[in-house]
N, C-alpha and C. Protein backbone atom coordinates (compact mmCIF):
# COMPACT_ATOMS: atom_id res chain seq x y z
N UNK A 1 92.79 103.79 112.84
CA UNK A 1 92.73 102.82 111.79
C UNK A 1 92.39 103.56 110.51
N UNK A 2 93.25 103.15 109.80
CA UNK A 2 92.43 103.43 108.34
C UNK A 2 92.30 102.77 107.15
N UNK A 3 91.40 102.95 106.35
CA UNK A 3 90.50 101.74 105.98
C UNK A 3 90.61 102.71 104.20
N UNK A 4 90.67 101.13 103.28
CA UNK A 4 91.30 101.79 101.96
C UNK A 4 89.81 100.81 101.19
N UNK A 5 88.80 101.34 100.96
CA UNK A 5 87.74 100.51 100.18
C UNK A 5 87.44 100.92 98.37
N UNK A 6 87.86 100.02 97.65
CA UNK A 6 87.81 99.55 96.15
C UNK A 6 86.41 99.29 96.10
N UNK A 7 85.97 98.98 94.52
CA UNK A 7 85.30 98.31 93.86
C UNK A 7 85.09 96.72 94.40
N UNK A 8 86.22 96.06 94.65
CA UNK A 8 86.04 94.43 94.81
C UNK A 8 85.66 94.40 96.43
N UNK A 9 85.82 95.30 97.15
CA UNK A 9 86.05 95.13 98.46
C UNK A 9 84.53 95.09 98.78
N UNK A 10 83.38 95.24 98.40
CA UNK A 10 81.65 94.92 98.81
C UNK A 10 81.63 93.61 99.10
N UNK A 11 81.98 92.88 98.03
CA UNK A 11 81.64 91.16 99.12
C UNK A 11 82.64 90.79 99.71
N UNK A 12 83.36 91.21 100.92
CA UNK A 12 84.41 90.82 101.49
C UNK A 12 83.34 91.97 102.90
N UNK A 13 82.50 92.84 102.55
CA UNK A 13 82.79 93.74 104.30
C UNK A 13 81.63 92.60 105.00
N UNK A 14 80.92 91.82 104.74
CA UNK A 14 80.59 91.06 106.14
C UNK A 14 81.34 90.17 106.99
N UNK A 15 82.35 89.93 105.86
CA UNK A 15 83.88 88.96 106.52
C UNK A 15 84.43 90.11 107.13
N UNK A 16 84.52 91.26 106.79
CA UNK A 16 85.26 91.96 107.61
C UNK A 16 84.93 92.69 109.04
N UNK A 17 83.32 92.66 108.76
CA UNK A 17 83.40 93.31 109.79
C UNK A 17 83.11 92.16 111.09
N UNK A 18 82.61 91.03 110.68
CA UNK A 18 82.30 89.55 111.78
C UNK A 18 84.00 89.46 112.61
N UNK A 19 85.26 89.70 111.82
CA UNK A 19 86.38 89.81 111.58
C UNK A 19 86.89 90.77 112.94
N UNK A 20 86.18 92.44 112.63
CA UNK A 20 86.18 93.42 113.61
C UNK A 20 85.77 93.13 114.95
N UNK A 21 84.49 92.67 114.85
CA UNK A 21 83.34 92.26 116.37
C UNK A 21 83.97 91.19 116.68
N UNK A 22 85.12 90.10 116.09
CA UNK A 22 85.36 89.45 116.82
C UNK A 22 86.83 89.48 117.73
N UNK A 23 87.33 90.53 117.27
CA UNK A 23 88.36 91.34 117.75
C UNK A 23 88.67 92.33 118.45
N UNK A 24 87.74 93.23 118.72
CA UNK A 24 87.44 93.96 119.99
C UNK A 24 86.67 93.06 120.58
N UNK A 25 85.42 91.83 120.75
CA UNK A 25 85.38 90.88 121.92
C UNK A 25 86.67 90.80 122.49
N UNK A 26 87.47 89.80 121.93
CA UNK A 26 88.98 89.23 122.23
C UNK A 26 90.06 89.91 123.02
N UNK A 27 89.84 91.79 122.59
CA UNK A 27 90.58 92.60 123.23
C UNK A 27 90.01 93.34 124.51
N UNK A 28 88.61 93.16 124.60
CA UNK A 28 87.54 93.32 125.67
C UNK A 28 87.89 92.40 126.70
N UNK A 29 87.86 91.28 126.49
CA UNK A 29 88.09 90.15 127.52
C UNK A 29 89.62 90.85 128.18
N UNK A 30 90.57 90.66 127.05
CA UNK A 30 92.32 90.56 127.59
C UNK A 30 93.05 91.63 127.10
N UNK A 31 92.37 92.75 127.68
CA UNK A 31 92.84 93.80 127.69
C UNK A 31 94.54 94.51 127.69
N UNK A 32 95.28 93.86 128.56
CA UNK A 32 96.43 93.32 128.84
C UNK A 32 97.57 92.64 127.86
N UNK A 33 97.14 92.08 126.71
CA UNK A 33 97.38 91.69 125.67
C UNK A 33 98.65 92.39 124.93
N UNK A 34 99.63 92.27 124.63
CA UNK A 34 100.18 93.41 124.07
C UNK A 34 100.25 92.46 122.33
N UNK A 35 100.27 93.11 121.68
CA UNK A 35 100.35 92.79 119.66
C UNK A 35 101.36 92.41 119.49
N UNK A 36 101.67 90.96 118.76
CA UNK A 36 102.82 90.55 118.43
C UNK A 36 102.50 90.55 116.65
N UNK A 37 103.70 90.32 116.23
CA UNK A 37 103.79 89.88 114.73
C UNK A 37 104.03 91.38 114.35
N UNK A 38 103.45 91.78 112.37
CA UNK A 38 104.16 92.62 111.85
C UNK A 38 103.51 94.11 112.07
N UNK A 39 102.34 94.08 113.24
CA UNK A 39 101.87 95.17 113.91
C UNK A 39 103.00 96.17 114.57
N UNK A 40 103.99 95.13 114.81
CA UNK A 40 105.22 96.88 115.78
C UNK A 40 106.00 96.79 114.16
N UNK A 41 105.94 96.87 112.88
CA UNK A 41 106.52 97.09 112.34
C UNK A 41 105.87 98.87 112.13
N UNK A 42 104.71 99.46 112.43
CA UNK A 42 104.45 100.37 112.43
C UNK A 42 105.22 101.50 113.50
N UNK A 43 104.94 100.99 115.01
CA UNK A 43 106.06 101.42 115.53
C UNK A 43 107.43 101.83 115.60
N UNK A 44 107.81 100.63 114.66
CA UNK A 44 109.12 101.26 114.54
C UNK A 44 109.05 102.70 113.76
N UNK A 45 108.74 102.84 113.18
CA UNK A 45 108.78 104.39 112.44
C UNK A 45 109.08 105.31 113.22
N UNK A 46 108.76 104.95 114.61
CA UNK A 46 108.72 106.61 115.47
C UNK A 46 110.14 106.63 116.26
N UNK A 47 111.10 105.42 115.92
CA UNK A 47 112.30 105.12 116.26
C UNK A 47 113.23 105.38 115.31
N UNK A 48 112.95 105.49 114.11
CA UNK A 48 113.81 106.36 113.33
C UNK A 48 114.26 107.62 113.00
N UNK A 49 115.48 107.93 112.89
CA UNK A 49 116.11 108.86 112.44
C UNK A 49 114.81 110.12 110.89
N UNK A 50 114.35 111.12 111.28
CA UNK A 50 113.58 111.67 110.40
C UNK A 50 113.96 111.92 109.27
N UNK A 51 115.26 112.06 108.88
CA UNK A 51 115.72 111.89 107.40
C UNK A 51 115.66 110.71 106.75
N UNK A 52 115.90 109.45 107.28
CA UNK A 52 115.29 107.88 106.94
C UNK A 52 114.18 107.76 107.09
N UNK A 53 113.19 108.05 108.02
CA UNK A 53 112.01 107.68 107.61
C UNK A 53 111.58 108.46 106.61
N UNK A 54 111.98 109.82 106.30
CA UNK A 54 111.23 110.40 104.88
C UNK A 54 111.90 109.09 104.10
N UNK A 55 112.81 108.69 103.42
CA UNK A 55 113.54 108.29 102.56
C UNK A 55 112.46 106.72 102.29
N UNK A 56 112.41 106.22 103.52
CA UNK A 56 111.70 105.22 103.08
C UNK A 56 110.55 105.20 102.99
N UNK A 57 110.10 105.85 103.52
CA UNK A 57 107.99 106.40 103.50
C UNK A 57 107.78 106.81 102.10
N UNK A 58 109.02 107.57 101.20
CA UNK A 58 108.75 108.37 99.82
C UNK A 58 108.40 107.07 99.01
N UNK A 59 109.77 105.92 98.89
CA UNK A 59 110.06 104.90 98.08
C UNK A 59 108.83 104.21 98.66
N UNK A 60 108.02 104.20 99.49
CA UNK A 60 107.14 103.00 99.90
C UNK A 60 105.72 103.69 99.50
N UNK A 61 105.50 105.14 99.28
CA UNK A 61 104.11 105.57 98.60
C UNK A 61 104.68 105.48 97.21
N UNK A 62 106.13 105.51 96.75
CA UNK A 62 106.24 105.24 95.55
C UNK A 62 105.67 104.21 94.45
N UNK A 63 105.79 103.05 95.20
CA UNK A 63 106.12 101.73 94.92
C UNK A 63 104.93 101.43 94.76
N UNK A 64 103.69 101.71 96.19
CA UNK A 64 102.31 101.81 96.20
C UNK A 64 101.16 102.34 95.74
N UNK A 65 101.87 104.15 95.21
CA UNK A 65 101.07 104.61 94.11
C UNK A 65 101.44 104.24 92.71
N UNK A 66 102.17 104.06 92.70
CA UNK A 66 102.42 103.76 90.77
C UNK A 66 101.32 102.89 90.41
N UNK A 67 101.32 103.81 88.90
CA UNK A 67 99.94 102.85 88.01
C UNK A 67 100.55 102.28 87.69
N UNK A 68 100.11 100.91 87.18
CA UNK A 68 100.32 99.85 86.28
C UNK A 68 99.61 99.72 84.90
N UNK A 69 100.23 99.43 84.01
CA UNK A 69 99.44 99.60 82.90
C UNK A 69 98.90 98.87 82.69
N UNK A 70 97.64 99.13 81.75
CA UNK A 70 96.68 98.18 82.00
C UNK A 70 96.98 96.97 80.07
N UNK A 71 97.10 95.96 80.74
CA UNK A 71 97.46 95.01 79.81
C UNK A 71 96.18 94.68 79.33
């Protein structure tokens, strides 16, 4: 896991972490469980062709690092 913490993000970590403990409970119980929704969108990465995934990994730290100016 990795974890991206800002300035705004202090009053949000007791939601997050009640959030955590209540999610390894959940995965404690039903171990068996497999992750639906946009969690295998990570997966897919390791199914692509390595010249496409550079291509889209570049445009997607692109898109994500760019500053914005400050208005």
């Amino acid at each position: 896991m990795s974890l991206c913490i800002g300035e705004r993000h202090a009053q949000l970590v007791g939601t997050w972490l009640t959030d955590v403990h209540e999610c390894i409970a959940e995965l404690r119980q039903n171990p068996n469980v497999k992750p639906e929704g946009d969690a295998a969108v990570y997966g897919t990465a390791d199914m692509l062709p390595s010249d496409i995934l550079e291509d889209v990994l570049r445009s997607y730290v692109d898109i994500k690092m760019s500053v914005k100016p400050k208005l």
